[in-house]
Protein backbone atom coordinates (compact mmCIF):
# COMPACT_ATOMS: atom_id res chain seq x y z
CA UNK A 1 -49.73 28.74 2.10
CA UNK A 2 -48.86 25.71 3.90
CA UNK A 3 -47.11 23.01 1.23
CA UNK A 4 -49.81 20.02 1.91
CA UNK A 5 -47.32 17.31 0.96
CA UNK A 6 -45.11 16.30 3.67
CA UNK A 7 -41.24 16.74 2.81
CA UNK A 8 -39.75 13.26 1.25
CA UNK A 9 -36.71 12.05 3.34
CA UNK A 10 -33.53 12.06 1.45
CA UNK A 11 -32.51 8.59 0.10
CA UNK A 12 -29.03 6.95 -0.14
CA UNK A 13 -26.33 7.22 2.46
CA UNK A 14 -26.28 10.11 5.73
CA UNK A 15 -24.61 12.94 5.46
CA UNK A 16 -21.71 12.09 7.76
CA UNK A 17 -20.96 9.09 5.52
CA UNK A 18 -16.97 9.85 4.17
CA UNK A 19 -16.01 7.09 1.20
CA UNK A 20 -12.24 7.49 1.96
CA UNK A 21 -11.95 7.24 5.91
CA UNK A 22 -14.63 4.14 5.56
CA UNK A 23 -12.43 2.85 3.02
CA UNK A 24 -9.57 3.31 5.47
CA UNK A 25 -11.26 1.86 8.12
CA UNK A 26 -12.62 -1.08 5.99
CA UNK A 27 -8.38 -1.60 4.77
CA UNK A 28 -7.24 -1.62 8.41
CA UNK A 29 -9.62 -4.66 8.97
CA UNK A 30 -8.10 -6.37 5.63
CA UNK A 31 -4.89 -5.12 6.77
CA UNK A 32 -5.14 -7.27 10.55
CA UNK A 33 -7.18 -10.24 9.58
CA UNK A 34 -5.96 -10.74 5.90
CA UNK A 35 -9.27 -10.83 3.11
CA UNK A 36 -10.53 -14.60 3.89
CA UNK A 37 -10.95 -14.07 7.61
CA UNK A 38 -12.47 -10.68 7.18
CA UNK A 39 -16.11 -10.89 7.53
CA UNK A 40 -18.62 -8.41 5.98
CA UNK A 41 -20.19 -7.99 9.69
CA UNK A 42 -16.31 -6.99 10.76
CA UNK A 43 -16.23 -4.22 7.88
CA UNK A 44 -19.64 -3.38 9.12
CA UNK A 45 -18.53 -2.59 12.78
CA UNK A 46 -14.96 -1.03 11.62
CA UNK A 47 -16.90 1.71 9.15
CA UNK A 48 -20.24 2.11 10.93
CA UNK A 49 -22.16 0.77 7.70
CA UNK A 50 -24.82 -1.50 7.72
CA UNK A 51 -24.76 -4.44 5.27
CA UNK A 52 -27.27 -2.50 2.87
CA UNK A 53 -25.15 0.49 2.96
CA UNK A 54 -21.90 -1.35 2.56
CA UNK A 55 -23.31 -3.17 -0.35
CA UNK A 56 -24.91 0.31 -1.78
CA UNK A 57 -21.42 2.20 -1.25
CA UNK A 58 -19.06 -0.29 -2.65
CA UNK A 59 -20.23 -3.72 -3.34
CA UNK A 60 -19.50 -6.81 -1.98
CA UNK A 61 -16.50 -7.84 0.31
CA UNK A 62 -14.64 -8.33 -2.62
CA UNK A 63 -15.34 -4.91 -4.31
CA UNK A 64 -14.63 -3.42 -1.25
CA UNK A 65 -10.94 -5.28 -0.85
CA UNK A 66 -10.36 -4.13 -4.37
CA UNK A 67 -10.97 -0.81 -3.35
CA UNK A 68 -9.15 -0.77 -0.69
CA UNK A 69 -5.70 -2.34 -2.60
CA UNK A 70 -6.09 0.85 -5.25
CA UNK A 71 -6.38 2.99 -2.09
CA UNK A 72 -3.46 1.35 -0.88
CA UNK A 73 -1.14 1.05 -3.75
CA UNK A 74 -2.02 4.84 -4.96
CA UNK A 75 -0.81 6.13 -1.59
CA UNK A 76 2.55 4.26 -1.59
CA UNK A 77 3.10 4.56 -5.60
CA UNK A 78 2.59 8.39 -4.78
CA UNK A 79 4.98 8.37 -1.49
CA UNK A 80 7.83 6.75 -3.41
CA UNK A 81 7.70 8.99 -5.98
CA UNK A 82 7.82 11.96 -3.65
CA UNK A 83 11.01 10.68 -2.12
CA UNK A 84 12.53 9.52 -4.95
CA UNK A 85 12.42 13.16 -6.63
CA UNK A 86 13.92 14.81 -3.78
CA UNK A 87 17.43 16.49 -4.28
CA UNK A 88 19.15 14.08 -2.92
CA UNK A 89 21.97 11.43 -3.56
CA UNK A 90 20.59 8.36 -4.85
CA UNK A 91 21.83 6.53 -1.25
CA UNK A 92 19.90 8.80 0.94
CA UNK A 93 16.55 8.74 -1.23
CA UNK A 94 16.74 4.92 -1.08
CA UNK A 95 17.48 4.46 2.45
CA UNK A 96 14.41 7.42 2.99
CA UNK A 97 12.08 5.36 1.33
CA UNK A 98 13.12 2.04 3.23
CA UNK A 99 12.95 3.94 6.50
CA UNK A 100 9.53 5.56 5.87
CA UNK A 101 8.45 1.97 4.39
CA UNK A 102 9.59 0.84 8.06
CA UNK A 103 7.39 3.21 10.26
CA UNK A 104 4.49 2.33 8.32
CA UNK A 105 5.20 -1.93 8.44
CA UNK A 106 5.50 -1.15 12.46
CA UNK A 107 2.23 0.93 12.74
CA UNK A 108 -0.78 -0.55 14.65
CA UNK A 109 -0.83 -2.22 17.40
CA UNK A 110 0.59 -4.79 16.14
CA UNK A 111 3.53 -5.00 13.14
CA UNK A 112 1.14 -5.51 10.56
CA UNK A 113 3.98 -5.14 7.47
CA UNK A 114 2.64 -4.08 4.19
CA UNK A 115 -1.02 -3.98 3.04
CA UNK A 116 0.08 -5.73 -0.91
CA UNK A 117 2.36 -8.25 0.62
CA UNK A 118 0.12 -9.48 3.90
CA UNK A 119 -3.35 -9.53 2.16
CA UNK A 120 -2.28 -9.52 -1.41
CA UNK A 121 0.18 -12.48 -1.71
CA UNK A 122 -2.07 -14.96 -0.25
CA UNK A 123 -4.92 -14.54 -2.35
CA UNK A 124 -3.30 -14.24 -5.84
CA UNK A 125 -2.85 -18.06 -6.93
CA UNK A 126 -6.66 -18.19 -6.56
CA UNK A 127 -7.62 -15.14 -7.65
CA UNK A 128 -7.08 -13.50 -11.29
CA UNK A 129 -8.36 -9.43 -10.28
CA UNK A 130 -5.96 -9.47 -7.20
CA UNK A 131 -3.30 -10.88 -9.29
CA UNK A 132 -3.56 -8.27 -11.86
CA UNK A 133 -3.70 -6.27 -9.39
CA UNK A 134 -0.87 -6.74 -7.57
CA UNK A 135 1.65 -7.27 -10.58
CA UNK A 136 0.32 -3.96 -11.43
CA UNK A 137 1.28 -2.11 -8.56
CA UNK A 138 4.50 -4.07 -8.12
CA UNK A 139 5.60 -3.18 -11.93
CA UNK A 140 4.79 0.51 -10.92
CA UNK A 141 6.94 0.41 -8.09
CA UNK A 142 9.66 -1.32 -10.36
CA UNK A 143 9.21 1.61 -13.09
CA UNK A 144 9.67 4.52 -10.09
CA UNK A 145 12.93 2.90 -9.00
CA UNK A 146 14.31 2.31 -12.78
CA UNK A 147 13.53 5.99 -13.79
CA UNK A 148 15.81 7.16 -10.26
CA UNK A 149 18.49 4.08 -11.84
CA UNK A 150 18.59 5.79 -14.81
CA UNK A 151 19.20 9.72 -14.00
CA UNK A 152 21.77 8.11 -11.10
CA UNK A 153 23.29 6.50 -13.95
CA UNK A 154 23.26 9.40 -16.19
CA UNK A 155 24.14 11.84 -12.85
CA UNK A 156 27.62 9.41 -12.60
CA UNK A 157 26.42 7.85 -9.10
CA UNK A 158 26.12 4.75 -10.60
CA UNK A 159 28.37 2.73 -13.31
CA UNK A 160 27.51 3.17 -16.63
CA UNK A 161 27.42 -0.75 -17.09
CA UNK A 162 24.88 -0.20 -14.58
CA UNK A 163 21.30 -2.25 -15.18
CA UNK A 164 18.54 0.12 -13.91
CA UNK A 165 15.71 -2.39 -14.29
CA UNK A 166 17.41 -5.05 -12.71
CA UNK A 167 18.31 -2.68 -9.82
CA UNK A 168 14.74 -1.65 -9.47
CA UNK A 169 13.67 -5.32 -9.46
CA UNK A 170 16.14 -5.85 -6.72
CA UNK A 171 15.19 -2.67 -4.70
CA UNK A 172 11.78 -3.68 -4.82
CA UNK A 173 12.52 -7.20 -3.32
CA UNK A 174 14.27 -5.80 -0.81
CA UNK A 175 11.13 -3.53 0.54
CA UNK A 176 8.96 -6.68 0.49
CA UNK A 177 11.51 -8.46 2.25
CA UNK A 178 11.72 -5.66 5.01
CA UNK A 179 7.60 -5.80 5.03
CA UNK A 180 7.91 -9.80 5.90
CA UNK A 181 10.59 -9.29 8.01
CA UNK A 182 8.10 -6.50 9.64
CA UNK A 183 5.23 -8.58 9.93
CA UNK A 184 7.16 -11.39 11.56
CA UNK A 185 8.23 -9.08 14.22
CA UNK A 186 11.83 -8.32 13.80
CA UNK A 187 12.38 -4.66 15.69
CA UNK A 188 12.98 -1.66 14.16
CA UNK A 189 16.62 -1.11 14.37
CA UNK A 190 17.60 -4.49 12.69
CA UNK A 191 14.88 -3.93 9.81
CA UNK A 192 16.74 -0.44 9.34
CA UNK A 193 20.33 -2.38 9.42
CA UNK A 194 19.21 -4.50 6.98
CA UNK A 195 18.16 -1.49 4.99
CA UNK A 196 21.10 0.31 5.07
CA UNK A 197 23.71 -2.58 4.32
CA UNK A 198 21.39 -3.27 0.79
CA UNK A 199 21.38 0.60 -0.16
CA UNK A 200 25.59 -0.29 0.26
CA UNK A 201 24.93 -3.34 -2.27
CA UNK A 202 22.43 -1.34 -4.68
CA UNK A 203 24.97 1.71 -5.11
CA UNK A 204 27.98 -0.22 -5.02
């Protein structure tokens, strides 16, 4: 027997709908126009989301900026880490991670430098969450550096008057400096010079 009720359409988003590539597509947007000049209708075109399903999937365009940063910071928290527990002397694993830092800062189109220092930075002094925020993923970044600090330390590759959380404090500053740098268009081959001669300074 025929069912006499006529099947309900399922609610909520289409099946094709993917939370992380929209989210990358919605950071890319962030990434080029910097959070106050993105536009919900620009997040709309970049992940093929109406404003109702936007709003439904993540919230407004600040939830969705939010989202994006943790996507962000996760990936490069996760990528340092990886390098920095490779075999390898403590010189090579730093200049790896300012090279790979590099590639990424020079990606695009355009050199768009990093996601935390080009949309971040700006929007702190205004805004407590992205503040938080960012100190948190900076201090993260500072505590994967100090942990490699302390086993070169330990490993004799460093002094033992050595200061592993000053180091990683330094080493830190230096990637944000390369991701200005990067964003103001200096080429490839100096921003890798630049990296190479602080590795010299941070092992010295």
């Amino acid at each position: 027997m025929d069912d006499p009720l006529p099947a309900k359409r399922p609610r909520g988003r289409p099946p094709a709908y993917d939370r992380d590539a929209a989210l990358g597509r919605a950071g890319d947007v962030f990434w080029h126009n910097g959070y106050a000049a993105t536009t919900l209708d620009d997040l709309s075109v970049a992940t093929g989301m109406n404003r109702p399903s936007l709003y439904a999937a993540f919230g407004d365009k600040h939830a969705i900026y939010l989202e994006t940063l943790a996507r962000y910071a996760k990936a490069s928290q996760d990528k340092l880490e990886h390098v920095l527990a490779r075999d390898q002397p403590l010189a090579a694993q730093l200049f790896a991670v300012y090279d790979a830092a590099i590639g990424i800062y020079l990606s695009g189109e355009t050199a768009r430098g990093c996601f935390l220092v080009g949309t971040a930075v700006s929007e702190a002094s205004d805004d407590p969450t992205i503040r938080e925020r960012l100190l948190e993923a900076l201090k993260q970044m500072d505590r994967a550096y100090e942990a490699r600090f302390e086993r070169a330390r330990a490993a004799g590759e460093l002094g033992a008057d050595a200061d592993p959380r000053a180091l990683a404090q330094v080493a830190c500053a230096v990637l944000n400096a390369i991701a200005v740098r990067a964003r103001a268009g200096e080429s490839r081959e100096s921003l890798r010079r630049t990296a190479r001669q602080a590795v010299k300074s941070l092992v010295a």
